[in-house]
C-alpha atoms as a PDB file:
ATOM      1  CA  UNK A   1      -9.009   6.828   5.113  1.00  0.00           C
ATOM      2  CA  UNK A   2     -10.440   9.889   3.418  1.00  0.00           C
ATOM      3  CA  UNK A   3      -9.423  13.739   3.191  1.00  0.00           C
ATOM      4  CA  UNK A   4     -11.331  15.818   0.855  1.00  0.00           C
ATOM      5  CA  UNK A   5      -9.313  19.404   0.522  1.00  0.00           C
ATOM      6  CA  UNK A   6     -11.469  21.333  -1.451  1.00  0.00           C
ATOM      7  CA  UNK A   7     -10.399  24.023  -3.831  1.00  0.00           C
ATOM      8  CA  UNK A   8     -10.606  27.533  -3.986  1.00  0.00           C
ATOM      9  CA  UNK A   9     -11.274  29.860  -6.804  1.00  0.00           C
ATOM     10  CA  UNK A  10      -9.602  27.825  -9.743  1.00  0.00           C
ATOM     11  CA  UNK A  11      -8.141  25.160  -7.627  1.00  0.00           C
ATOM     12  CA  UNK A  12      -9.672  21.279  -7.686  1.00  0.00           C
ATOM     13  CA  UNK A  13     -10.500  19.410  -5.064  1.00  0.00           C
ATOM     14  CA  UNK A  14      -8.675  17.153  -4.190  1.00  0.00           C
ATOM     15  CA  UNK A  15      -9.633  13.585  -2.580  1.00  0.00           C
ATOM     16  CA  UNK A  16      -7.486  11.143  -1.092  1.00  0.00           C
ATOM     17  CA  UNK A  17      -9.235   7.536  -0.576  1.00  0.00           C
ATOM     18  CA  UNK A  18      -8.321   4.232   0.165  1.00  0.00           C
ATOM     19  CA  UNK A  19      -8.362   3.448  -3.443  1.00  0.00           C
ATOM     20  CA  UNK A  20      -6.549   6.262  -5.066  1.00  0.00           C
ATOM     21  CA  UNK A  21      -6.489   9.617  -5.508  1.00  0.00           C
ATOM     22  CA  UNK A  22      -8.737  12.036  -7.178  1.00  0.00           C
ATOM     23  CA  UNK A  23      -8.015  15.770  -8.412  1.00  0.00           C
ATOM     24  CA  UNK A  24     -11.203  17.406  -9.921  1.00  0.00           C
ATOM     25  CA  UNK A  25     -12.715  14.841 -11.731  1.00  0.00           C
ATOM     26  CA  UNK A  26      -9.399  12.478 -12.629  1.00  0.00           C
ATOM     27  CA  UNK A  27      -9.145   9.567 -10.836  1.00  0.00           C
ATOM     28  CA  UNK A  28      -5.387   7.995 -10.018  1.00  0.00           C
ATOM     29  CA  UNK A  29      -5.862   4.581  -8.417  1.00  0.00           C
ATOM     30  CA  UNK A  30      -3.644   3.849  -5.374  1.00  0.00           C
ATOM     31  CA  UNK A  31      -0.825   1.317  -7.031  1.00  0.00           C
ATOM     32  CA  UNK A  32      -0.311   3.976  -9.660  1.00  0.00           C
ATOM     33  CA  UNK A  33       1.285   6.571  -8.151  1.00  0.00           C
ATOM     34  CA  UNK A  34       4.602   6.420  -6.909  1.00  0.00           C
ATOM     35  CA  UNK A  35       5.751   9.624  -4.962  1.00  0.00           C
ATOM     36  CA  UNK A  36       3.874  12.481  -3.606  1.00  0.00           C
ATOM     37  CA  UNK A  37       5.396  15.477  -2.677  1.00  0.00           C
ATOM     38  CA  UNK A  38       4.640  18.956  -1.832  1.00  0.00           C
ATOM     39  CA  UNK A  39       6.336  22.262  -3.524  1.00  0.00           C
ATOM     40  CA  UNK A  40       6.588  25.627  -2.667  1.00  0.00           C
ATOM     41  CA  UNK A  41       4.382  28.000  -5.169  1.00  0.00           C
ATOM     42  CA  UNK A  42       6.051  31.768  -5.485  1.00  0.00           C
ATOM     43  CA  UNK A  43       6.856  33.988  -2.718  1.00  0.00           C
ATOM     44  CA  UNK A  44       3.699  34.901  -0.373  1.00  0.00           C
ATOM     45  CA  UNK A  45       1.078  32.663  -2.682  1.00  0.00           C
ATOM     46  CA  UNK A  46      -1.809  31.573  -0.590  1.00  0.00           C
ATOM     47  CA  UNK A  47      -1.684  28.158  -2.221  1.00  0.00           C
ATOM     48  CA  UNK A  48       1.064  25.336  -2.452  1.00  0.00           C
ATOM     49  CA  UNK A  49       1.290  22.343  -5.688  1.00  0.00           C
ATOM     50  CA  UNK A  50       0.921  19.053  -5.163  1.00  0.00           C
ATOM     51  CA  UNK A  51       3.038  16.954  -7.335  1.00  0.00           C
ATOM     52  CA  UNK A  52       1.710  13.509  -8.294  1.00  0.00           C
ATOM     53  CA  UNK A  53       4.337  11.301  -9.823  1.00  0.00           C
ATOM     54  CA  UNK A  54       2.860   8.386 -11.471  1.00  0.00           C
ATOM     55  CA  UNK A  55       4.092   5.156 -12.619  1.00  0.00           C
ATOM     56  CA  UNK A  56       3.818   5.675 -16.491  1.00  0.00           C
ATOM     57  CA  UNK A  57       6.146   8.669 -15.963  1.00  0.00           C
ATOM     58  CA  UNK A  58       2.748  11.327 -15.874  1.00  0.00           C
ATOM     59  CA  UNK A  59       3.308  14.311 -13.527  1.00  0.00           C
ATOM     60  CA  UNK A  60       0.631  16.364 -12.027  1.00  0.00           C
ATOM     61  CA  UNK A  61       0.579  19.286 -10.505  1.00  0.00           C
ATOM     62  CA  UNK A  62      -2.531  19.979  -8.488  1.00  0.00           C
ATOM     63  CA  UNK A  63      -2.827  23.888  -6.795  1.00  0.00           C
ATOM     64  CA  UNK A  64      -4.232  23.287  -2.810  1.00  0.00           C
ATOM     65  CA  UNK A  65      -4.974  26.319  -0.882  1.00  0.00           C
ATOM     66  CA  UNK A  66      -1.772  26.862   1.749  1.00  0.00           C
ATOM     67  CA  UNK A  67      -4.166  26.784   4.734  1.00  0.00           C
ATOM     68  CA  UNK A  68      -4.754  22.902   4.372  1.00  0.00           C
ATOM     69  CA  UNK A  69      -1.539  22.136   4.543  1.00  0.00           C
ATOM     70  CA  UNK A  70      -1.199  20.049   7.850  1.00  0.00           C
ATOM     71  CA  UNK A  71      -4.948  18.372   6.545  1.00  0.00           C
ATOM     72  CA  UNK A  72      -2.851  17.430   3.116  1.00  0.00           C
ATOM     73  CA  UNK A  73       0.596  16.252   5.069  1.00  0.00           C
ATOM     74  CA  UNK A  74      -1.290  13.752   7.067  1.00  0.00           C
ATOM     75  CA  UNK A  75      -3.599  12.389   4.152  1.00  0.00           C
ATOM     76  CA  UNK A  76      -0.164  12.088   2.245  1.00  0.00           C
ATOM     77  CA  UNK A  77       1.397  10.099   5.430  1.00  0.00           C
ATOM     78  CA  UNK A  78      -2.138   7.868   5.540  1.00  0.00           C
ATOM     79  CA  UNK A  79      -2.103   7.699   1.830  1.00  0.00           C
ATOM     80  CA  UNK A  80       1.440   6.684   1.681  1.00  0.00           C
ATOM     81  CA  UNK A  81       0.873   4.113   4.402  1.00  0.00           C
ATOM     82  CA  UNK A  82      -1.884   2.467   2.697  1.00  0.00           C
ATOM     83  CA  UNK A  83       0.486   2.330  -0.280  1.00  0.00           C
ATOM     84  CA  UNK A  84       2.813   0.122   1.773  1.00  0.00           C
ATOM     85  CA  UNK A  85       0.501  -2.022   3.631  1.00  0.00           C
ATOM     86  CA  UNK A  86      -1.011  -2.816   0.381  1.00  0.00           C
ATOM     87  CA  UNK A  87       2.356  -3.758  -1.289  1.00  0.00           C
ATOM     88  CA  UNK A  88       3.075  -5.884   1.771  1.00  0.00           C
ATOM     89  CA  UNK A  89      -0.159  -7.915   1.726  1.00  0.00           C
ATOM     90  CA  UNK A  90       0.558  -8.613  -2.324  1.00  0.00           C
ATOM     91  CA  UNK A  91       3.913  -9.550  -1.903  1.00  0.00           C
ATOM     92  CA  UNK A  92       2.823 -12.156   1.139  1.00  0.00           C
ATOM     93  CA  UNK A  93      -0.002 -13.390  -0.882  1.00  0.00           C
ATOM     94  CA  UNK A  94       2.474 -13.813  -4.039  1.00  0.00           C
ATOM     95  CA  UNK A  95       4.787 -16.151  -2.082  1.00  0.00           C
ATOM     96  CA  UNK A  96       1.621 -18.004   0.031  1.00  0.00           C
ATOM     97  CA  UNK A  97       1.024 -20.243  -3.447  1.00  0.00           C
ATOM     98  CA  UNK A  98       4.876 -21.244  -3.493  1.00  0.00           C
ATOM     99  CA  UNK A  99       4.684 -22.150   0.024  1.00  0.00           C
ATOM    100  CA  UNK A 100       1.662 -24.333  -0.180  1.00  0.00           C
ATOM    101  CA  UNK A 101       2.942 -26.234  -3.611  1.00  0.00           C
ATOM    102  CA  UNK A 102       6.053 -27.225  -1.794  1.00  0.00           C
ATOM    103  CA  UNK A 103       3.912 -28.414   1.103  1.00  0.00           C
ATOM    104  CA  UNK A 104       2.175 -30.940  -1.427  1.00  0.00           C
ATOM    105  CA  UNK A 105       5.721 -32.410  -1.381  1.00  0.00           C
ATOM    106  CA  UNK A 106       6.033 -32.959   2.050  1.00  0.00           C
ATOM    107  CA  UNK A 107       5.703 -36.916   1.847  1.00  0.00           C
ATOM    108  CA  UNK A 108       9.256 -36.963   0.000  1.00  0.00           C
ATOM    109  CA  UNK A 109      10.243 -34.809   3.207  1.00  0.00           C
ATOM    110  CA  UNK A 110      10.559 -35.692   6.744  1.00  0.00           C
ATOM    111  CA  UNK A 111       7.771 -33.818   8.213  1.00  0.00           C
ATOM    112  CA  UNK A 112      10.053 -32.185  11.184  1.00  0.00           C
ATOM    113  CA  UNK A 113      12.070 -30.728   8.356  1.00  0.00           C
ATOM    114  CA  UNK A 114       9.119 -29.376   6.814  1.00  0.00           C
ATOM    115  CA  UNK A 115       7.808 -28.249   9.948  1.00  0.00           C
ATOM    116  CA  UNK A 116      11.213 -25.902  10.837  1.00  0.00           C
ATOM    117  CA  UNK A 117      10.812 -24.530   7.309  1.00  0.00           C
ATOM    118  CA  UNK A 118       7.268 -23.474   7.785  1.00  0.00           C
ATOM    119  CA  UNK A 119       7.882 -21.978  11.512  1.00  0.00           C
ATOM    120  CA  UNK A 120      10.444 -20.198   9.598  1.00  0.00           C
ATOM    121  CA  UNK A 121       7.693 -19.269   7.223  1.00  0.00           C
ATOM    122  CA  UNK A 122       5.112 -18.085  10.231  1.00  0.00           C
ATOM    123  CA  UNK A 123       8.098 -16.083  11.643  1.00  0.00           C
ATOM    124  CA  UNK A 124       8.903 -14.003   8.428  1.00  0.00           C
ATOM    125  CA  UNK A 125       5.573 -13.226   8.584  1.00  0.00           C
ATOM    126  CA  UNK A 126       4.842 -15.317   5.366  1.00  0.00           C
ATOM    127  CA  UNK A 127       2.185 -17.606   6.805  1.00  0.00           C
ATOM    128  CA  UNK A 128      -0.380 -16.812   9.275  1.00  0.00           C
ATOM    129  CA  UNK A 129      -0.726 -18.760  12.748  1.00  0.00           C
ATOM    130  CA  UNK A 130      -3.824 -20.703  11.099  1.00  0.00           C
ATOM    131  CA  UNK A 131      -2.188 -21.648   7.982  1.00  0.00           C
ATOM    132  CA  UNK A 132       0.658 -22.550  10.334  1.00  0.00           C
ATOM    133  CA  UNK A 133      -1.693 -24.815  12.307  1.00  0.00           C
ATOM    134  CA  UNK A 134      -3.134 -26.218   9.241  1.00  0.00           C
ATOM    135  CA  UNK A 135      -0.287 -27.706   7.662  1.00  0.00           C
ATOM    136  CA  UNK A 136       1.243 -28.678  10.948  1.00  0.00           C
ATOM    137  CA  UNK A 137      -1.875 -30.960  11.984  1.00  0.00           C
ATOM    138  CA  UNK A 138      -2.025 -31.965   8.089  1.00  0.00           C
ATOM    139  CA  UNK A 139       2.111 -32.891   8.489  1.00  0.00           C
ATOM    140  CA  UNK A 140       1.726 -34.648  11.538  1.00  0.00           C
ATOM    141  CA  UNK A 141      -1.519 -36.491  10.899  1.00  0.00           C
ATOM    142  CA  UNK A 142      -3.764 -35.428  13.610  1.00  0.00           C
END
């Protein structure tokens, strides 16, 4: 993903990446902003405002010429998608350690027990078909 929509007269460019988000020459990385969202500037302007809200509580306010409006609507959408496939893959790869610590256990547990628990795992979408595999041939001894 990248949109550059440059600015006119006294307005900053502004980049969207897949790492964050850039107005002039300030950098916000992706995981610190939280919401996005386009206002309105007065009556016939040729421009619109940005409005960065960012995790510490910082607002920005970044001019964009009214013209790139569709280009800035989808680089918000693939911007804000980004956000939430990265968010996913942290939260999966949070809980991945927990899963494979209580696999260490699995000789106190009958291994078809732990074998439902980790297809319930694979289903969630917590473990991938390999790491499902894995643990299964490791469980059963083959």
């Amino acid at each position: 993903m990248y949109y550059q929509i440059e600015g006119r007269m006294n307005m900053k460019t502004i980049t969207f990446d897949e790492d964050g988000l850039t107005v002039g020459k300030n950098s916000y990385p992706i995981d610190e902003v939280e919401e996005l969202k386009i206002t309105n500037a007065p009556l016939f302007a040729t421009y619109g405002i940005l409005n960065i809200h960012l995790t510490n509580g910082k607002n920005i306010a970044a001019p964009f010429p009214r013209a790139a409006m569709d280009k800035l609507r989808r680089a918000m959408h693939d911007f804000e998608h980004e956000q939430k496939v990265r968010r996913h893959s942290v939260s999966s790869t949070d809980e991945k350690p927990e899963v494979r610590k209580a696999g260490t256990s699995a000789s106190n547990m009958d291994p078809y027990e732990e074998l439902k628990k980790l297809k319930e795992l694979l289903d969630m979408g917590i473990l991938t078909e390999e790491e499902f595999q894995l643990k299964k041939k490791q469980l059963l001894g083959l």
